[in-house]
N, C-alpha and C. Protein backbone atom coordinates (compact mmCIF):
# COMPACT_ATOMS: atom_id res chain seq x y z
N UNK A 1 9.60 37.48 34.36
CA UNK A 1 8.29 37.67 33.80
C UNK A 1 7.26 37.11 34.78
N UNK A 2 6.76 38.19 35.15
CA UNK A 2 5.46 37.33 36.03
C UNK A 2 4.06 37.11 35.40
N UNK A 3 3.52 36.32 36.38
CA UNK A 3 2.13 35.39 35.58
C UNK A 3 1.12 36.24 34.41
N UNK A 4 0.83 37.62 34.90
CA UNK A 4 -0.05 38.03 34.77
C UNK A 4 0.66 39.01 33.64
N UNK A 5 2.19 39.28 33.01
CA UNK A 5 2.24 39.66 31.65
C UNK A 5 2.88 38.56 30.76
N UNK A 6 2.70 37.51 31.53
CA UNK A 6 2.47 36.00 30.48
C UNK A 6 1.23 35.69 29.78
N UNK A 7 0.71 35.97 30.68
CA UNK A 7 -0.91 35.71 30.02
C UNK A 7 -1.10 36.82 28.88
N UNK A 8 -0.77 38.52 29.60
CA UNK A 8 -1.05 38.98 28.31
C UNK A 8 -0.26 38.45 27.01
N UNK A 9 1.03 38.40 27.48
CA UNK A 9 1.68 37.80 26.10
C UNK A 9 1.05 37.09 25.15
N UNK A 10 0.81 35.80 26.08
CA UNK A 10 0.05 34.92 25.50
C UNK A 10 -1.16 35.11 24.47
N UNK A 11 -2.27 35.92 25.47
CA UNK A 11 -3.85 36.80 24.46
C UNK A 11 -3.22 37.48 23.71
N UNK A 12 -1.99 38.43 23.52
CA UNK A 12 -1.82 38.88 22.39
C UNK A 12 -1.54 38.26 21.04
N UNK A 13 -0.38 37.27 21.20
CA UNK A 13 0.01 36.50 20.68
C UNK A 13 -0.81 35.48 20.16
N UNK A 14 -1.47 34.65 20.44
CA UNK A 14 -2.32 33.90 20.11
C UNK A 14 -3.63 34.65 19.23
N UNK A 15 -4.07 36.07 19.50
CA UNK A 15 -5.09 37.05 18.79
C UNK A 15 -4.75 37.07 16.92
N UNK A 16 -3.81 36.94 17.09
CA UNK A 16 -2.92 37.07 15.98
C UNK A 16 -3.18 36.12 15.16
N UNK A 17 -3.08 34.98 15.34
CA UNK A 17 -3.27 33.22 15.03
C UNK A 17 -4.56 32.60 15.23
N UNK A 18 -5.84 32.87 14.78
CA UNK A 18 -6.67 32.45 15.61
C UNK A 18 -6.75 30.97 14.65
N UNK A 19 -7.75 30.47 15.55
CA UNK A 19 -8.11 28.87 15.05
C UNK A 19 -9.02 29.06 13.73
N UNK A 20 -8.82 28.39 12.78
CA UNK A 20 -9.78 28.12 11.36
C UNK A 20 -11.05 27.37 12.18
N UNK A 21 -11.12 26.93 13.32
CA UNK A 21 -12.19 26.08 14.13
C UNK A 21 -13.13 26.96 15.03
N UNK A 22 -12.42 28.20 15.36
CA UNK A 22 -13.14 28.92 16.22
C UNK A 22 -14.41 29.50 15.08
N UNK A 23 -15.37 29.80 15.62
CA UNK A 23 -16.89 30.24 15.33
C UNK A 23 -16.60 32.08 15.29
N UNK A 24 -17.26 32.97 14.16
CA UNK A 24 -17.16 33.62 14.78
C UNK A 24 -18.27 34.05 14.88
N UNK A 25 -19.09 35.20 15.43
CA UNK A 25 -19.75 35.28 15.36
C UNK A 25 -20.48 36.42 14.14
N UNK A 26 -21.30 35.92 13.42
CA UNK A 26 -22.10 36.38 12.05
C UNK A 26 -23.44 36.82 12.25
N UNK A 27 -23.31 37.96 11.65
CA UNK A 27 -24.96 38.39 11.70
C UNK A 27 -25.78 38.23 10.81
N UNK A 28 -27.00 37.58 11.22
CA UNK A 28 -28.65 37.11 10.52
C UNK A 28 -28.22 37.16 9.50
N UNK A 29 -27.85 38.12 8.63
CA UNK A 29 -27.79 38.57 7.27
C UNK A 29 -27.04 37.25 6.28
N UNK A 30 -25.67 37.32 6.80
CA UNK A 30 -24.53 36.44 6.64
C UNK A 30 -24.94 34.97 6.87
N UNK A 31 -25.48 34.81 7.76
CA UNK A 31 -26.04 33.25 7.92
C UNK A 31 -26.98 33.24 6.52
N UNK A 32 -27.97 34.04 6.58
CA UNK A 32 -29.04 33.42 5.78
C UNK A 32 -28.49 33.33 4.14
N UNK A 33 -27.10 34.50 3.87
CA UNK A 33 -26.59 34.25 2.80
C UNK A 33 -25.50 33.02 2.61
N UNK A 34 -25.19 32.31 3.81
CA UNK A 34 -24.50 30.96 3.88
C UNK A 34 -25.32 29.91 3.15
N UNK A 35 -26.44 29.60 4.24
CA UNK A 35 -27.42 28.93 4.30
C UNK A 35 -27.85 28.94 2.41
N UNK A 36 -28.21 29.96 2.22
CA UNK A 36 -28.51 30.02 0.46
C UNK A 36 -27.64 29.34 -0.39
N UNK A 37 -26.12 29.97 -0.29
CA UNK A 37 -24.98 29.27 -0.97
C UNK A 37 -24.33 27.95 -0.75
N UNK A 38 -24.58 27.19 0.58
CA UNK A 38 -25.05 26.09 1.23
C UNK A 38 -25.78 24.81 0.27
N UNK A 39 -27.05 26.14 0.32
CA UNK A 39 -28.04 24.95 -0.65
C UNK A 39 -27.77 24.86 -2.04
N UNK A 40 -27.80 25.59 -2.79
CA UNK A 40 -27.17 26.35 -3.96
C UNK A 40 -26.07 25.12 -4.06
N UNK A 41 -24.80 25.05 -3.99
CA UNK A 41 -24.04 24.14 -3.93
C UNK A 41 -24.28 22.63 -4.33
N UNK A 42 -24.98 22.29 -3.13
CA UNK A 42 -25.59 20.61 -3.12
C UNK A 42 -26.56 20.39 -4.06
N UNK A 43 -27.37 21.74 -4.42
CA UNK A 43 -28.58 21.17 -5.38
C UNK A 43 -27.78 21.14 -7.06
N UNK A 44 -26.85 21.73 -6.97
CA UNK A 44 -25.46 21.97 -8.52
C UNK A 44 -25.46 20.58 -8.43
N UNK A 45 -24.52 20.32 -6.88
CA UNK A 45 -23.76 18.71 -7.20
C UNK A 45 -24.93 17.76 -6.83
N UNK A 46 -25.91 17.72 -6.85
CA UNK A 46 -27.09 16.89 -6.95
C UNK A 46 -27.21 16.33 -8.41
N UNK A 47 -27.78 18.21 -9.24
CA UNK A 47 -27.99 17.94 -10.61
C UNK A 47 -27.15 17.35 -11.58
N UNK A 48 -25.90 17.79 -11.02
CA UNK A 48 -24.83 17.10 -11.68
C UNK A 48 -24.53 15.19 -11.69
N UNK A 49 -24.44 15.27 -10.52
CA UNK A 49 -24.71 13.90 -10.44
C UNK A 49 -25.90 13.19 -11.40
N UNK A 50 -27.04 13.39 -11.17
CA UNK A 50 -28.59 12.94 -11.88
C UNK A 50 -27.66 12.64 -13.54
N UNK A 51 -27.08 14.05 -13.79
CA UNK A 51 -26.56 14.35 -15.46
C UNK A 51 -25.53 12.83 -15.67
N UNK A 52 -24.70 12.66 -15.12
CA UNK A 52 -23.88 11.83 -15.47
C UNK A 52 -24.22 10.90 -14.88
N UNK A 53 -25.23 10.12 -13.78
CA UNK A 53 -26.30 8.91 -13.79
C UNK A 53 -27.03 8.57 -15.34
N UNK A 54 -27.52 9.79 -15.94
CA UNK A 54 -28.17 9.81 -16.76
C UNK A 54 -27.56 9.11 -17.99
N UNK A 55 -26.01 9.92 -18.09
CA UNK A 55 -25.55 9.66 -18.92
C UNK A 55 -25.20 7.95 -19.42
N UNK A 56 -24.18 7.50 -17.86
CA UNK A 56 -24.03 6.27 -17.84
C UNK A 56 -24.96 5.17 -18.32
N UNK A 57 -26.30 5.76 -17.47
CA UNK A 57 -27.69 4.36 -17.96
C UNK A 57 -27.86 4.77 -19.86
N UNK A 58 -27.54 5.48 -20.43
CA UNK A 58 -28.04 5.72 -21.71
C UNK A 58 -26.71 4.79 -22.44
N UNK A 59 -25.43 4.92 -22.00
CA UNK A 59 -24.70 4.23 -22.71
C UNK A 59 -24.99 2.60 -22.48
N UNK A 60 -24.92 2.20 -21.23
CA UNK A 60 -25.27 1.01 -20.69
C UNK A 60 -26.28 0.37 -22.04
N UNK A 61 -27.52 1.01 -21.93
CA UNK A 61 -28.88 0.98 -22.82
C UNK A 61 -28.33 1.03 -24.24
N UNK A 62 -27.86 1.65 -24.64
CA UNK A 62 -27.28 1.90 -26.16
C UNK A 62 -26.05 0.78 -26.52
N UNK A 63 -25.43 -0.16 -25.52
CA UNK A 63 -24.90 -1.10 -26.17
C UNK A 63 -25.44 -2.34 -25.74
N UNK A 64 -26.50 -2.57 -25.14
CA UNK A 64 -27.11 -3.63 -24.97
C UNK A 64 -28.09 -3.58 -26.29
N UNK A 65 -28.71 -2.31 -26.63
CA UNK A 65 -29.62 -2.35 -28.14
C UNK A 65 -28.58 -2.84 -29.12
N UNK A 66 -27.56 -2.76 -29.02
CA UNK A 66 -26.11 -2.99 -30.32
C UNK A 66 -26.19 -4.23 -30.13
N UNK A 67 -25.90 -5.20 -29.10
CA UNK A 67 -25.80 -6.52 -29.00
C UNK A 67 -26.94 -6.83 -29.26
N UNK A 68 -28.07 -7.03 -28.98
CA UNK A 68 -29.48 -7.59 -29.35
C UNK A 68 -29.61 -7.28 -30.95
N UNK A 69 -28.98 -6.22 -31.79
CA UNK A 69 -29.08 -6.40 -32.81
C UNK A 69 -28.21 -6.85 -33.79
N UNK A 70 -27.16 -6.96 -33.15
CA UNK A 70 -25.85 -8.16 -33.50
C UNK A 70 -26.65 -9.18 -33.63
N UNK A 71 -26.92 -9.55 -32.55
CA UNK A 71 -27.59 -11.15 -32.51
C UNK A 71 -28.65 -11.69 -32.87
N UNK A 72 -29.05 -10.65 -33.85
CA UNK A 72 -30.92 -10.70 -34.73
C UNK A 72 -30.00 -10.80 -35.80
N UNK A 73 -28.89 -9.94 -36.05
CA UNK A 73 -28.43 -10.29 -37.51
C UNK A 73 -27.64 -10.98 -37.85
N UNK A 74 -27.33 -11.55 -36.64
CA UNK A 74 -25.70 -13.09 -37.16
C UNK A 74 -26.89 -14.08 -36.86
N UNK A 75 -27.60 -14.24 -35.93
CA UNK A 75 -28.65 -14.94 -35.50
C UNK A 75 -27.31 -16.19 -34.92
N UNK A 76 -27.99 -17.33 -33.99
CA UNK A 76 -27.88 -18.00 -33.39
C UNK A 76 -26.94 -19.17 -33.90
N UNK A 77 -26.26 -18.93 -33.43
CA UNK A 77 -24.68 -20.08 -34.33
C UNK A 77 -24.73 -21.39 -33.83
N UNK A 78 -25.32 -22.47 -34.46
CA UNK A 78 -25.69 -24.18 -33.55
C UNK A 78 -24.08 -24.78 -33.63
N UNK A 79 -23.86 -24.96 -32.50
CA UNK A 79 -22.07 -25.84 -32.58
C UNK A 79 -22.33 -26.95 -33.56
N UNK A 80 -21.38 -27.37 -34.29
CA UNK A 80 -20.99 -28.66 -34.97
C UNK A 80 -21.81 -29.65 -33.94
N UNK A 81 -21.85 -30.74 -34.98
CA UNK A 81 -23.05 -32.05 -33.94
C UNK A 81 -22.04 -32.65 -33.38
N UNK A 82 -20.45 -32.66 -33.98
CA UNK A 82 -19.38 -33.55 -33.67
C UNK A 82 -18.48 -32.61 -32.83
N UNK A 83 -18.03 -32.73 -31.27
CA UNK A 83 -17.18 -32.02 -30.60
C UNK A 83 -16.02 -32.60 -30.44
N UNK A 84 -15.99 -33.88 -30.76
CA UNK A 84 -14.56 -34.29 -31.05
C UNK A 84 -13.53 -33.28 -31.93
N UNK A 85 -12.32 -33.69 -31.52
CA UNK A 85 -11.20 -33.16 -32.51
C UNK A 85 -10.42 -34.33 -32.26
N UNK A 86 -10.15 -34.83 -33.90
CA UNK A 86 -9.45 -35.89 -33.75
C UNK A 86 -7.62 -34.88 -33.92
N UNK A 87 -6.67 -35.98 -33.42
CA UNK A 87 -5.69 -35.36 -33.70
C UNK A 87 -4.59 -36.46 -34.00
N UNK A 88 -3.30 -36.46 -34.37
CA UNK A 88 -2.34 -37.68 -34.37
C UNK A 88 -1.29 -36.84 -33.83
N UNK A 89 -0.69 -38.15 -32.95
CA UNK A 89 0.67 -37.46 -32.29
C UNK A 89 1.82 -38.45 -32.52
N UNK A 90 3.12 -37.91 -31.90
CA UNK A 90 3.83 -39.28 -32.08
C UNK A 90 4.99 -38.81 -30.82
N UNK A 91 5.31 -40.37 -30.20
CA UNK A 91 5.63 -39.93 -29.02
C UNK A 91 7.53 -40.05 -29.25
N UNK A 92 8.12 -39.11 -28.46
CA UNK A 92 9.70 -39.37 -28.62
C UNK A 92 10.10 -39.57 -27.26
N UNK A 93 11.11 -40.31 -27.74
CA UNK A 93 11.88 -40.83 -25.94
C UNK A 93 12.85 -40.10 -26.20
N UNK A 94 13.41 -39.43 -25.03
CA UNK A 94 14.68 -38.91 -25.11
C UNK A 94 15.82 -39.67 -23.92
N UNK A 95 16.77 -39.71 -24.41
CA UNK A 95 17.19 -40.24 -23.26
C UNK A 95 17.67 -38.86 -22.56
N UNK A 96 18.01 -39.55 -21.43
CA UNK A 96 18.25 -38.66 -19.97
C UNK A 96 19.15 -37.62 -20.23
N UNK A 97 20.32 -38.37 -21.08
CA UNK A 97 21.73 -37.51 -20.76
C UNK A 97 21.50 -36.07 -21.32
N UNK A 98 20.49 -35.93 -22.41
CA UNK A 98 19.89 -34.59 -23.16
C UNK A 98 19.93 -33.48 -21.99
């Protein structure tokens, strides 16, 4: 096989397989309908996002109103004046051999 129907081999072969990386080339039309579906896209997962930001701060907000009104209606619990706890114990020896 000489050089020059290696190479074709090769351009054929490889034509076949092209790269997911190679560019191809697109006309005006096709770009500007990328470019649309492009934006289209990000402004979805934008709004979407905002929606379930939204959502989160409303729950956040809605159980902090629950606790503040827990705590208007049990109102403010003063500890005992005495923090002692008395207790009685009783001590056992064991011997060792146990």
């Amino acid at each position: 096989m000489n050089h020059n129907s290696r190479d074709r081999f090769y351009r054929s072969f490889y034509s076949r397989f092209q790269s997911p990386f190679e560019v191809k080339p697109l006309s005006p039309l096709a770009r500007i309908g990328l470019v649309l579906l492009t934006i289209a896209i990000l402004a979805v997962s934008f709004m979407l996002g905002l929606v379930f930001l939204a959502i989160a701060v409303g729950l956040v907000a809605m159980g902090m109103i629950a606790m503040g009104i827990q705590r208007l209606i049990n109102g403010k619990r003063r500890p005992p004046e005495d923090d002692n706890i008395e207790v009685s114990y009783r001590v056992i020896h064991r011997k060792r051999d146990d």
